[in-house]
C-alpha atoms as a PDB file:
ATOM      1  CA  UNK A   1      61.296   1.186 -18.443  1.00  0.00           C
ATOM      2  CA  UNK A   2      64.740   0.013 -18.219  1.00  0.00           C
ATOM      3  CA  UNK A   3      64.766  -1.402 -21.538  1.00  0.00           C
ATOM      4  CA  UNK A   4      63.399   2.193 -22.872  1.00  0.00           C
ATOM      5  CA  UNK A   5      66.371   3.904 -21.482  1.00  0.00           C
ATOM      6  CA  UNK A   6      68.853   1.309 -22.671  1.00  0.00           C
ATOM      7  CA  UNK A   7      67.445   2.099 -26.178  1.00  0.00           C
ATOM      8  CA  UNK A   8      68.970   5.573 -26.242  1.00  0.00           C
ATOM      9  CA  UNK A   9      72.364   4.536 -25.740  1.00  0.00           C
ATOM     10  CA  UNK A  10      72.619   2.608 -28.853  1.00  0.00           C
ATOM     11  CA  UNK A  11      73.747   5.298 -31.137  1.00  0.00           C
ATOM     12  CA  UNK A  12      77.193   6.126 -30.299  1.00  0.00           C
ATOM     13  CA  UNK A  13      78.486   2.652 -31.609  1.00  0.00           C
ATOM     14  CA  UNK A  14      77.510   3.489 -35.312  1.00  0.00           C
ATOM     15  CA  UNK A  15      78.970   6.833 -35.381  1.00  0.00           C
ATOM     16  CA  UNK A  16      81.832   6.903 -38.627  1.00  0.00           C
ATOM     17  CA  UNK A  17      83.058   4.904 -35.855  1.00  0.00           C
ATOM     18  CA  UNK A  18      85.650  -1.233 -17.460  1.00  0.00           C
ATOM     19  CA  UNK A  19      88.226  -3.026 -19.645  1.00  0.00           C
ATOM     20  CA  UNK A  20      87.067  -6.371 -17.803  1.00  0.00           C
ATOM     21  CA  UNK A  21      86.196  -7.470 -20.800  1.00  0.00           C
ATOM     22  CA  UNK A  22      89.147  -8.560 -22.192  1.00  0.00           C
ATOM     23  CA  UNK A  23      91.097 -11.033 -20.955  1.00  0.00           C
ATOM     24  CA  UNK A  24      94.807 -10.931 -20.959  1.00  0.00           C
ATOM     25  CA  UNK A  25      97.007 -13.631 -21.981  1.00  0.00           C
ATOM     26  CA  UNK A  26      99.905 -14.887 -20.407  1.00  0.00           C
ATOM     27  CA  UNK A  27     103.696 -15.467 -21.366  1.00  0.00           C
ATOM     28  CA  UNK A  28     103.354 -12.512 -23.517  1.00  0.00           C
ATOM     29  CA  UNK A  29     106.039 -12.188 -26.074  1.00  0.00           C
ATOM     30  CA  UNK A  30     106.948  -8.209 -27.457  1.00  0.00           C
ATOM     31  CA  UNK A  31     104.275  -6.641 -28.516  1.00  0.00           C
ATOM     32  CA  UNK A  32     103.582  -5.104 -32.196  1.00  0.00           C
ATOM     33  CA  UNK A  33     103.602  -1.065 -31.567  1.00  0.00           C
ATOM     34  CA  UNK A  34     100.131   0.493 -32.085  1.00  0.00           C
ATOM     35  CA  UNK A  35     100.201   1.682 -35.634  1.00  0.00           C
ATOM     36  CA  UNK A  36     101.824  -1.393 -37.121  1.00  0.00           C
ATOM     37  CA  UNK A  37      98.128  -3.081 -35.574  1.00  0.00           C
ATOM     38  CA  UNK A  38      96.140  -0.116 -37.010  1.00  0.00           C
ATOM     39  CA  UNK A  39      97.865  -0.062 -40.410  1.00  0.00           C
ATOM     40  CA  UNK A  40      97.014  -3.882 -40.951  1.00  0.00           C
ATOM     41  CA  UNK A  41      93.468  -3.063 -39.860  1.00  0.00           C
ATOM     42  CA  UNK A  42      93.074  -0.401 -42.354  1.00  0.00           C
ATOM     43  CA  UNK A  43      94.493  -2.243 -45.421  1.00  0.00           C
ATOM     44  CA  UNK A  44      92.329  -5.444 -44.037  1.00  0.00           C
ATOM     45  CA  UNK A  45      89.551  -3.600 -44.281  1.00  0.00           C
ATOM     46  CA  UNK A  46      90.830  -2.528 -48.153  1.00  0.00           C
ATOM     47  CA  UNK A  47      93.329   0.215 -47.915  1.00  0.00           C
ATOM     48  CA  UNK A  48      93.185   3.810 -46.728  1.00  0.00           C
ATOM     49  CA  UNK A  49      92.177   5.066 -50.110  1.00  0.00           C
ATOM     50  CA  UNK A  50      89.374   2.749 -50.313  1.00  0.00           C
ATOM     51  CA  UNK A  51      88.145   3.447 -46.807  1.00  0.00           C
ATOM     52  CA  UNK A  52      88.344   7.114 -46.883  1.00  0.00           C
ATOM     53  CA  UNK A  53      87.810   7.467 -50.560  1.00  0.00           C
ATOM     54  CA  UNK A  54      84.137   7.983 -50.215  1.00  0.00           C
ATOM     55  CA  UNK A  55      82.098  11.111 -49.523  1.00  0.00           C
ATOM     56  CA  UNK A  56      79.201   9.834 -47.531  1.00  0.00           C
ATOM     57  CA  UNK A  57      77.805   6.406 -46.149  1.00  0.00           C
ATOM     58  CA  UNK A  58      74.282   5.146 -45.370  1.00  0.00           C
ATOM     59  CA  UNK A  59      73.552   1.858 -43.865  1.00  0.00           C
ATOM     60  CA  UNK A  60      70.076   0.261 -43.039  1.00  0.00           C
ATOM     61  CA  UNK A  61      69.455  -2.738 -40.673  1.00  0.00           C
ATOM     62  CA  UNK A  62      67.120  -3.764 -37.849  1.00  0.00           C
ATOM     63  CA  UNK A  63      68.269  -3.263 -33.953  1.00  0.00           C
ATOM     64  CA  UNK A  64      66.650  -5.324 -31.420  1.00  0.00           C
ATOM     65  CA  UNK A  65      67.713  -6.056 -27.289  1.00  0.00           C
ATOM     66  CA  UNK A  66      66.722  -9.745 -27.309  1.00  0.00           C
ATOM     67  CA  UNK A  67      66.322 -10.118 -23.573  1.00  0.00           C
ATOM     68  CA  UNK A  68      63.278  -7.595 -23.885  1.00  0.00           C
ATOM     69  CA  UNK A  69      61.640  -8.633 -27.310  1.00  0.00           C
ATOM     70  CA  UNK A  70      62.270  -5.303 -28.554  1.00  0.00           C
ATOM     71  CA  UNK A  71      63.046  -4.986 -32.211  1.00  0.00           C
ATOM     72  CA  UNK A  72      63.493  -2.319 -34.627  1.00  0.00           C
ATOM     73  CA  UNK A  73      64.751  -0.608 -37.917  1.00  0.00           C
ATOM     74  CA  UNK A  74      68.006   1.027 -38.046  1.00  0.00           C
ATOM     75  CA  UNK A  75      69.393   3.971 -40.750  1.00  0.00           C
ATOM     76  CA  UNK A  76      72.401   5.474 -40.028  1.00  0.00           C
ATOM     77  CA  UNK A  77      74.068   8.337 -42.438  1.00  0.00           C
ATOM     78  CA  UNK A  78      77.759   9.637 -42.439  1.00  0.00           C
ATOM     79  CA  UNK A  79      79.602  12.760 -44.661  1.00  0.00           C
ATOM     80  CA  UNK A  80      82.891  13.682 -44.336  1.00  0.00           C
ATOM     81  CA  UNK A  81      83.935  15.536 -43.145  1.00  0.00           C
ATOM     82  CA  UNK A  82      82.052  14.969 -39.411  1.00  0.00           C
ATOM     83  CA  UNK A  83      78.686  14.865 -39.948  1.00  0.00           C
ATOM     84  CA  UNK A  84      76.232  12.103 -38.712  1.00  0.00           C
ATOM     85  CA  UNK A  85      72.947  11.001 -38.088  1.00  0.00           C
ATOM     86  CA  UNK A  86      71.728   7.288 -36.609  1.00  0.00           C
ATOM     87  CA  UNK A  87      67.761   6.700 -36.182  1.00  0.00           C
ATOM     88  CA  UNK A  88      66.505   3.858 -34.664  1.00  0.00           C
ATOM     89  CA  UNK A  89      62.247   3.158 -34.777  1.00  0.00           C
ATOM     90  CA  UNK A  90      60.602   0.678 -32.707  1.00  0.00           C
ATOM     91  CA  UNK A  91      56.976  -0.028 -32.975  1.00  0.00           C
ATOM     92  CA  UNK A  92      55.249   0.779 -29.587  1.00  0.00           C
ATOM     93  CA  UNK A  93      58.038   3.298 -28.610  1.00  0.00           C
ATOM     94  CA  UNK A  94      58.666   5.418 -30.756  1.00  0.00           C
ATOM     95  CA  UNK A  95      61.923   6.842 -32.502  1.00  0.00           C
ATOM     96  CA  UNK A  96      65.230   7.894 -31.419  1.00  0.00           C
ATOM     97  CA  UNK A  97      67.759  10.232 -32.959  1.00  0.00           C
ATOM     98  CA  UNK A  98      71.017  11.411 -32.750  1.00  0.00           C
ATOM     99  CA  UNK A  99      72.799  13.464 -35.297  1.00  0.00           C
ATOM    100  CA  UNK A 100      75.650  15.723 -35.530  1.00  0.00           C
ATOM    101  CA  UNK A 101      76.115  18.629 -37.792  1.00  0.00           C
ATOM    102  CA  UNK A 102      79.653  19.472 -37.362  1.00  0.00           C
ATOM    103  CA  UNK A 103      79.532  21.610 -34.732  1.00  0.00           C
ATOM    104  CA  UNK A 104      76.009  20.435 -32.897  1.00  0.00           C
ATOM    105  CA  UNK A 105      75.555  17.197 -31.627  1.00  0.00           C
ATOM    106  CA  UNK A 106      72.111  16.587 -30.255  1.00  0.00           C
ATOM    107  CA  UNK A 107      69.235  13.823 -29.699  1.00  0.00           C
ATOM    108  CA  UNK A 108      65.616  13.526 -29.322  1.00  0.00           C
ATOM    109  CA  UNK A 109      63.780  10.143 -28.121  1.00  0.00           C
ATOM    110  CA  UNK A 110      60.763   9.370 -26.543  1.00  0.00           C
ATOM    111  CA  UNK A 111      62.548   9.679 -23.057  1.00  0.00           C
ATOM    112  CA  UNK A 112      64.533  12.516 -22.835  1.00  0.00           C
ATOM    113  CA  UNK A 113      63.100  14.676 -25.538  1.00  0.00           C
ATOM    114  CA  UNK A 114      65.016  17.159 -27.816  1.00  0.00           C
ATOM    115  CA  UNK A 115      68.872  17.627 -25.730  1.00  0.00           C
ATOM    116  CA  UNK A 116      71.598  19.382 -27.343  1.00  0.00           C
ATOM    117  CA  UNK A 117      74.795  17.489 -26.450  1.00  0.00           C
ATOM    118  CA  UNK A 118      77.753  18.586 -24.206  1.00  0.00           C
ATOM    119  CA  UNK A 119      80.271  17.668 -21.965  1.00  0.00           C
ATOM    120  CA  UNK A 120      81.786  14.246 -22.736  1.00  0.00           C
ATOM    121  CA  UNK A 121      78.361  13.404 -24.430  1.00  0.00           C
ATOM    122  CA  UNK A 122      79.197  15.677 -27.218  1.00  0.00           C
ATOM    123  CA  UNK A 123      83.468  14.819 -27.441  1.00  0.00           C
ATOM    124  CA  UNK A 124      82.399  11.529 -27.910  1.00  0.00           C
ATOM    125  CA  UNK A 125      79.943  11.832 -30.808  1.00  0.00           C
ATOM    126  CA  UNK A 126      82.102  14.668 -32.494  1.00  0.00           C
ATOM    127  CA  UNK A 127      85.132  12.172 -32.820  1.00  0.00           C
ATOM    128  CA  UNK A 128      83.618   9.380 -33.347  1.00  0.00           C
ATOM    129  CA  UNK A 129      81.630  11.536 -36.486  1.00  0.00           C
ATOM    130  CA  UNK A 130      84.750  12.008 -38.517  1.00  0.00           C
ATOM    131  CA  UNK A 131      85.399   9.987 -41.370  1.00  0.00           C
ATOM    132  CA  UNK A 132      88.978   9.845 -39.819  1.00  0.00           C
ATOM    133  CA  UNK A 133      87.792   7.587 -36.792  1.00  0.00           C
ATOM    134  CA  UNK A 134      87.296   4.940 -39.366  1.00  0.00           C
ATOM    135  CA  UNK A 135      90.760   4.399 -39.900  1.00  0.00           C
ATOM    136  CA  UNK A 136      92.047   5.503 -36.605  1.00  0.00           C
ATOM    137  CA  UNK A 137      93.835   8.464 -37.400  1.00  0.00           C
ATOM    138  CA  UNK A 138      97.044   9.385 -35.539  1.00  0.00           C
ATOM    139  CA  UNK A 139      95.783  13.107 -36.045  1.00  0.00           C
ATOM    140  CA  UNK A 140      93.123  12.259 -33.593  1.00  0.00           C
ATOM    141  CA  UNK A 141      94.940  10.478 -30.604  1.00  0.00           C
ATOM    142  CA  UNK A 142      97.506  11.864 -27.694  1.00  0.00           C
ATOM    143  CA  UNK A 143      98.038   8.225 -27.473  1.00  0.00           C
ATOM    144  CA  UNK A 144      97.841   5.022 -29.052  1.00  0.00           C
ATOM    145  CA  UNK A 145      99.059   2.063 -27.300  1.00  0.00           C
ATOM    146  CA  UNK A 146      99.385  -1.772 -27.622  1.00  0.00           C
ATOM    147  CA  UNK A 147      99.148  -2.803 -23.602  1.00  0.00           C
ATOM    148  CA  UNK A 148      98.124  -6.525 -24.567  1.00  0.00           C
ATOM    149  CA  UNK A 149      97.936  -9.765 -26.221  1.00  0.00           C
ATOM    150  CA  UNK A 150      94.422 -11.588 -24.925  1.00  0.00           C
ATOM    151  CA  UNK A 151      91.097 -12.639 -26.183  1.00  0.00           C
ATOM    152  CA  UNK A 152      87.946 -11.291 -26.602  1.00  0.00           C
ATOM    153  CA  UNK A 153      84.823 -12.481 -27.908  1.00  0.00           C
ATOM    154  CA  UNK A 154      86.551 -16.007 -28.121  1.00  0.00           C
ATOM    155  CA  UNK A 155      89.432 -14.712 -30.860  1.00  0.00           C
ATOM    156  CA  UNK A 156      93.052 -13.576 -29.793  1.00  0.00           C
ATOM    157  CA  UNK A 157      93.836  -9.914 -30.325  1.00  0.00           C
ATOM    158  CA  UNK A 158      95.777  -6.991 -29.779  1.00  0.00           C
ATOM    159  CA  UNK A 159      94.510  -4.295 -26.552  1.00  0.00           C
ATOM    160  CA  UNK A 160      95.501  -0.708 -28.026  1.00  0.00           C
ATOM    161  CA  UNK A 161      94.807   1.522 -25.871  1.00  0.00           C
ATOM    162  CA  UNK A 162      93.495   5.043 -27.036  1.00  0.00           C
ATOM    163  CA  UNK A 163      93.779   8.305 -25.660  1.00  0.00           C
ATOM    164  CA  UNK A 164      91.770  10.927 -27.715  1.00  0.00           C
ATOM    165  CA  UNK A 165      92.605  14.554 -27.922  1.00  0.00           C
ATOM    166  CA  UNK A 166      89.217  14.980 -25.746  1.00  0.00           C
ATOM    167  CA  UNK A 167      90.988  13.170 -23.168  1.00  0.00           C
ATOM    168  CA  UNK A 168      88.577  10.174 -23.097  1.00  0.00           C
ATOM    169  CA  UNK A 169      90.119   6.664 -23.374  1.00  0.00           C
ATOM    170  CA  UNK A 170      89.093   4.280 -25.160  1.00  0.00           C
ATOM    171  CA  UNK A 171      90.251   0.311 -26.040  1.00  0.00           C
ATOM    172  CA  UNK A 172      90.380  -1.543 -28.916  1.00  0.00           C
ATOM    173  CA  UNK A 173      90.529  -4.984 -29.709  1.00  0.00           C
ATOM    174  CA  UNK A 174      92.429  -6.241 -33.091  1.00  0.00           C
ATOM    175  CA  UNK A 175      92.488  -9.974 -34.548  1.00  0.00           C
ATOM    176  CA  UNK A 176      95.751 -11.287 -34.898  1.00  0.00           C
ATOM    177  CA  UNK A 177      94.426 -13.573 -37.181  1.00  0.00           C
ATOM    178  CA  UNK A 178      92.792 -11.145 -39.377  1.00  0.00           C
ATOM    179  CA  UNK A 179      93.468  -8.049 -38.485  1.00  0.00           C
ATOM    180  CA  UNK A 180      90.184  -6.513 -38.003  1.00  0.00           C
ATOM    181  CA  UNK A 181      88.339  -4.952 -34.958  1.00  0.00           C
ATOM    182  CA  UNK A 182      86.843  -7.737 -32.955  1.00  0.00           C
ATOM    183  CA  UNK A 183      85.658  -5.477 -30.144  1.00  0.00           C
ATOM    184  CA  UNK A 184      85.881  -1.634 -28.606  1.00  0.00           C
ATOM    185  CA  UNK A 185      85.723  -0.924 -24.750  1.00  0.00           C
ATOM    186  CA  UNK A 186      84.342   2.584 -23.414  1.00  0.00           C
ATOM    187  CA  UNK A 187      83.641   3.960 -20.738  1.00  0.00           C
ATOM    188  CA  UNK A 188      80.408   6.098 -21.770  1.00  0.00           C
ATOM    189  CA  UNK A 189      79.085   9.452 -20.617  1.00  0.00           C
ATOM    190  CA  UNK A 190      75.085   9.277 -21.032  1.00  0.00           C
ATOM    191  CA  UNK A 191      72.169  11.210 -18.794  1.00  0.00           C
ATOM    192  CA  UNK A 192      72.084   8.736 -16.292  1.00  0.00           C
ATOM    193  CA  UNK A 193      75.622   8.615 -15.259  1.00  0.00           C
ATOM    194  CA  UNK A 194      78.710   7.150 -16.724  1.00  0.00           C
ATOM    195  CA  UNK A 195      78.184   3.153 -17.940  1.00  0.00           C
ATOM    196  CA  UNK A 196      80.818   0.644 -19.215  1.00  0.00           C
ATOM    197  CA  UNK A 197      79.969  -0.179 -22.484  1.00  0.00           C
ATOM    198  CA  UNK A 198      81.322  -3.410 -24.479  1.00  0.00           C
ATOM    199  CA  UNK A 199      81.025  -3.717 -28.558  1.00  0.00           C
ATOM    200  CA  UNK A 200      81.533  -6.507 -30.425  1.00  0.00           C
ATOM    201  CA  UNK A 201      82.040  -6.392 -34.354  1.00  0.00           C
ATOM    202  CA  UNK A 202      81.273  -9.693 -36.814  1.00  0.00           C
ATOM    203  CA  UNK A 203      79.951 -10.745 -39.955  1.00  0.00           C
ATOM    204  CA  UNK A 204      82.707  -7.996 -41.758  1.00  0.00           C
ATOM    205  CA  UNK A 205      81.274  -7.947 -45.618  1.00  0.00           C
ATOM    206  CA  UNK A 206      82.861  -6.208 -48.516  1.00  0.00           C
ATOM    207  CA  UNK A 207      80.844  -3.271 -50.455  1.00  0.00           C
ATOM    208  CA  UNK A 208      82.387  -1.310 -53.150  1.00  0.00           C
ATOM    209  CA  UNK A 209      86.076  -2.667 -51.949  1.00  0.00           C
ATOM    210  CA  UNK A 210      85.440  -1.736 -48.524  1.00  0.00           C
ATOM    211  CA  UNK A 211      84.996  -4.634 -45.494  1.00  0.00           C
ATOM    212  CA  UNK A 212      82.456  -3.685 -43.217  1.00  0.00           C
ATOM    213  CA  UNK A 213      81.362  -5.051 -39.825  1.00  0.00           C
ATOM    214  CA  UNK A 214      77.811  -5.858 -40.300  1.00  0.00           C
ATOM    215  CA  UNK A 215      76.512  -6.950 -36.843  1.00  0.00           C
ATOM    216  CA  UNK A 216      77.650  -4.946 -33.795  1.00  0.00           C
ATOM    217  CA  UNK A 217      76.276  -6.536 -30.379  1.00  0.00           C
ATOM    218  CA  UNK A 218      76.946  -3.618 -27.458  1.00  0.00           C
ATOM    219  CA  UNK A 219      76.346  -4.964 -24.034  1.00  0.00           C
ATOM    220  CA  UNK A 220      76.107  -2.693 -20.901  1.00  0.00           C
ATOM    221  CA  UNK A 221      74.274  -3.068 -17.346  1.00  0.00           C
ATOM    222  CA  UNK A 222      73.799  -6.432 -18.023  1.00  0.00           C
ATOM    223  CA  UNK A 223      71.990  -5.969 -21.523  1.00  0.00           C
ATOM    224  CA  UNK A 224      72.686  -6.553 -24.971  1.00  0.00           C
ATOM    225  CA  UNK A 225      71.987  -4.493 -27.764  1.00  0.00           C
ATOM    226  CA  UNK A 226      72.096  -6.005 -31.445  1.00  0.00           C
ATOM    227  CA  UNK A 227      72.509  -3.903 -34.581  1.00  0.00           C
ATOM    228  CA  UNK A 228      72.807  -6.148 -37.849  1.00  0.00           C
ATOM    229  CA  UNK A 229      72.963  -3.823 -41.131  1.00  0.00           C
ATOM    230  CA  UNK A 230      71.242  -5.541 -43.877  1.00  0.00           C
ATOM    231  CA  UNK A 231      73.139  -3.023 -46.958  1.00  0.00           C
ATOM    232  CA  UNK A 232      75.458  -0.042 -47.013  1.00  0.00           C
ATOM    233  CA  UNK A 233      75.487   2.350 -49.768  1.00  0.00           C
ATOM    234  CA  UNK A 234      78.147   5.144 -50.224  1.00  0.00           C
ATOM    235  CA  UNK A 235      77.815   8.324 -52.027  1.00  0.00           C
ATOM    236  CA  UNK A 236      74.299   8.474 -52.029  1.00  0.00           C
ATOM    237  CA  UNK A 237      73.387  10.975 -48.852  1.00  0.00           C
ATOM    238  CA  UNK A 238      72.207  14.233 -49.524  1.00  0.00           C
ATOM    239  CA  UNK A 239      74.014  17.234 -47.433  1.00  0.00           C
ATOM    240  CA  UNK A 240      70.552  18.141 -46.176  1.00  0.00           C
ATOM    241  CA  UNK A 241      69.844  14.912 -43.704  1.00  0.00           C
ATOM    242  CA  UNK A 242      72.325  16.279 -41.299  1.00  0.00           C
ATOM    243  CA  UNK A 243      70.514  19.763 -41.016  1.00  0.00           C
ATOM    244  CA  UNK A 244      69.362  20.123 -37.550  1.00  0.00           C
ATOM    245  CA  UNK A 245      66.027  19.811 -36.976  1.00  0.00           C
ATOM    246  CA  UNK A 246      63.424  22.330 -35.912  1.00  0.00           C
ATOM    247  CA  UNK A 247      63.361  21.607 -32.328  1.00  0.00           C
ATOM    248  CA  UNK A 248      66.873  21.618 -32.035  1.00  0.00           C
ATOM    249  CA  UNK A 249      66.969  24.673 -33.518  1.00  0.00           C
ATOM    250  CA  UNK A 250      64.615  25.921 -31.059  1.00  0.00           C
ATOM    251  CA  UNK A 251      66.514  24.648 -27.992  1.00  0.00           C
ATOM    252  CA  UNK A 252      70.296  26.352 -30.003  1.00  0.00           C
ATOM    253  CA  UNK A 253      68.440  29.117 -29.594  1.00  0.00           C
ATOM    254  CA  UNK A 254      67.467  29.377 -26.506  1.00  0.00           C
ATOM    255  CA  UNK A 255      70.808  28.737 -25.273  1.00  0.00           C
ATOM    256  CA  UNK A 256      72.504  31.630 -27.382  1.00  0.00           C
ATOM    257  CA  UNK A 257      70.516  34.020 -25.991  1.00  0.00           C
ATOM    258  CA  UNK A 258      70.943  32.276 -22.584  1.00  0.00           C
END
């Protein structure tokens, strides 16, 4: 049952996306300002025109939790300007969804049913939705902050620390060898309480000019979760895979005239 309920809080990680986890270093010289260690990130990753010069992404992989023997397929679609939709399918369990529209964010797996998002739930999915996360937008911070040279995942990087205009905070991790993202740290807002959750970003491969993180391992209460994306495709996604579906619609309803 535990491994069920770990499922569902997979998602967040691909959206058009406890700090214990990283581990300062010492004798610290003066640290590059945030968007110096963004900027490099972007043009590592091919440029901000190249990133953001594309109208819609769709990746397919497999997802599996090791630990459990639980393994999966993965599609995950993105539009600009915000929209998003990750489904994961695992033989035996069933099929989880989350997707955002915009304006609705909302789920449905074989646990919690059809839920229209809220709260933090729904702050987090929004932001991370936009095609401006990618790149790390100053438009969509209060705050962004290098607090640290340390190491994560065995590589030296840059903490920035990121304050979004929701108010959540988030970390990042940057490779001061490379430049790219070698790990995120959030502190996650799901139905069964808040949960630290660690992700860890490898195996970056280049599609239409664009370097991509192809594996993402995201480990919480103890767990692992692996996502490895076998091919990502842009321009291809048709507006209508982010309409919400019928029982979502149902519940929308029954909360306007709530």
């Amino acid at each position: 049952m535990k491994a069920r309920m770990m499922w569902t809080l997979t998602l967040a990680v691909l959206a058009w996306s406890g700090l214990a986890a990283m581990t300062p270093a010492t004798g610290q010289d003066a640290l590059p300002p945030a968007h110096e260690i963004i900027e490099r990130y972007v043009e590592a990753m091919g440029g901000r025109d190249a990133v953001l010069g594309h109208t819609s992404s769709r990746s397919t992989g497999t997802f599996s939790m090791p630990a459990a023997g639980i393994t999966g397929t993965l599609l995950a679609k993105h539009a600009v300007p915000n929209l998003s939709l990750v489904r994961v399918e695992i033989q035996g369990l069933g099929t989880s969804i989350t997707g955002f529209d915009g304006e609705v964010g909302w789920s449905m797996d074989p646990n919690l049913g059809a839920r229209i998002l809220e709260g933090d739930e729904l702050a987090a999915l929004s932001e991370g939705s936009t095609h401006l996360a990618g790149v790390r937008d100053a438009s969509l911070f209060q705050e962004r902050e290098t607090v640290e040279l340390g190491e994560m995942d065995g590589e030296a990087c840059y903490r920035v620390r990121l304050l979004w205009n929701s108010g959540r905070e988030t970390a990042d991790c940057y490779s001061v060898e490379t430049g790219l993202l070698v790990g995120s740290v959030a502190r996650q807002t799901t139905p069964m309480g808040e949960i630290d959750v660690v992700t860890l970003f490898s195996d970056y491969r280049e599609t239409d000019g664009v370097l991509s993180a192809t594996r993402m391992r995201q480990q919480m209460l103890g767990q692992e979760q692996v996502m490895t994306l076998d091919a990502i495709e842009f321009d291809v996604v048709d507006p209508s895979a982010f309409e919400l579906p019928e029982a979502i619609r149902a519940l929308l309803g029954g909360h306007q005239q709530g």
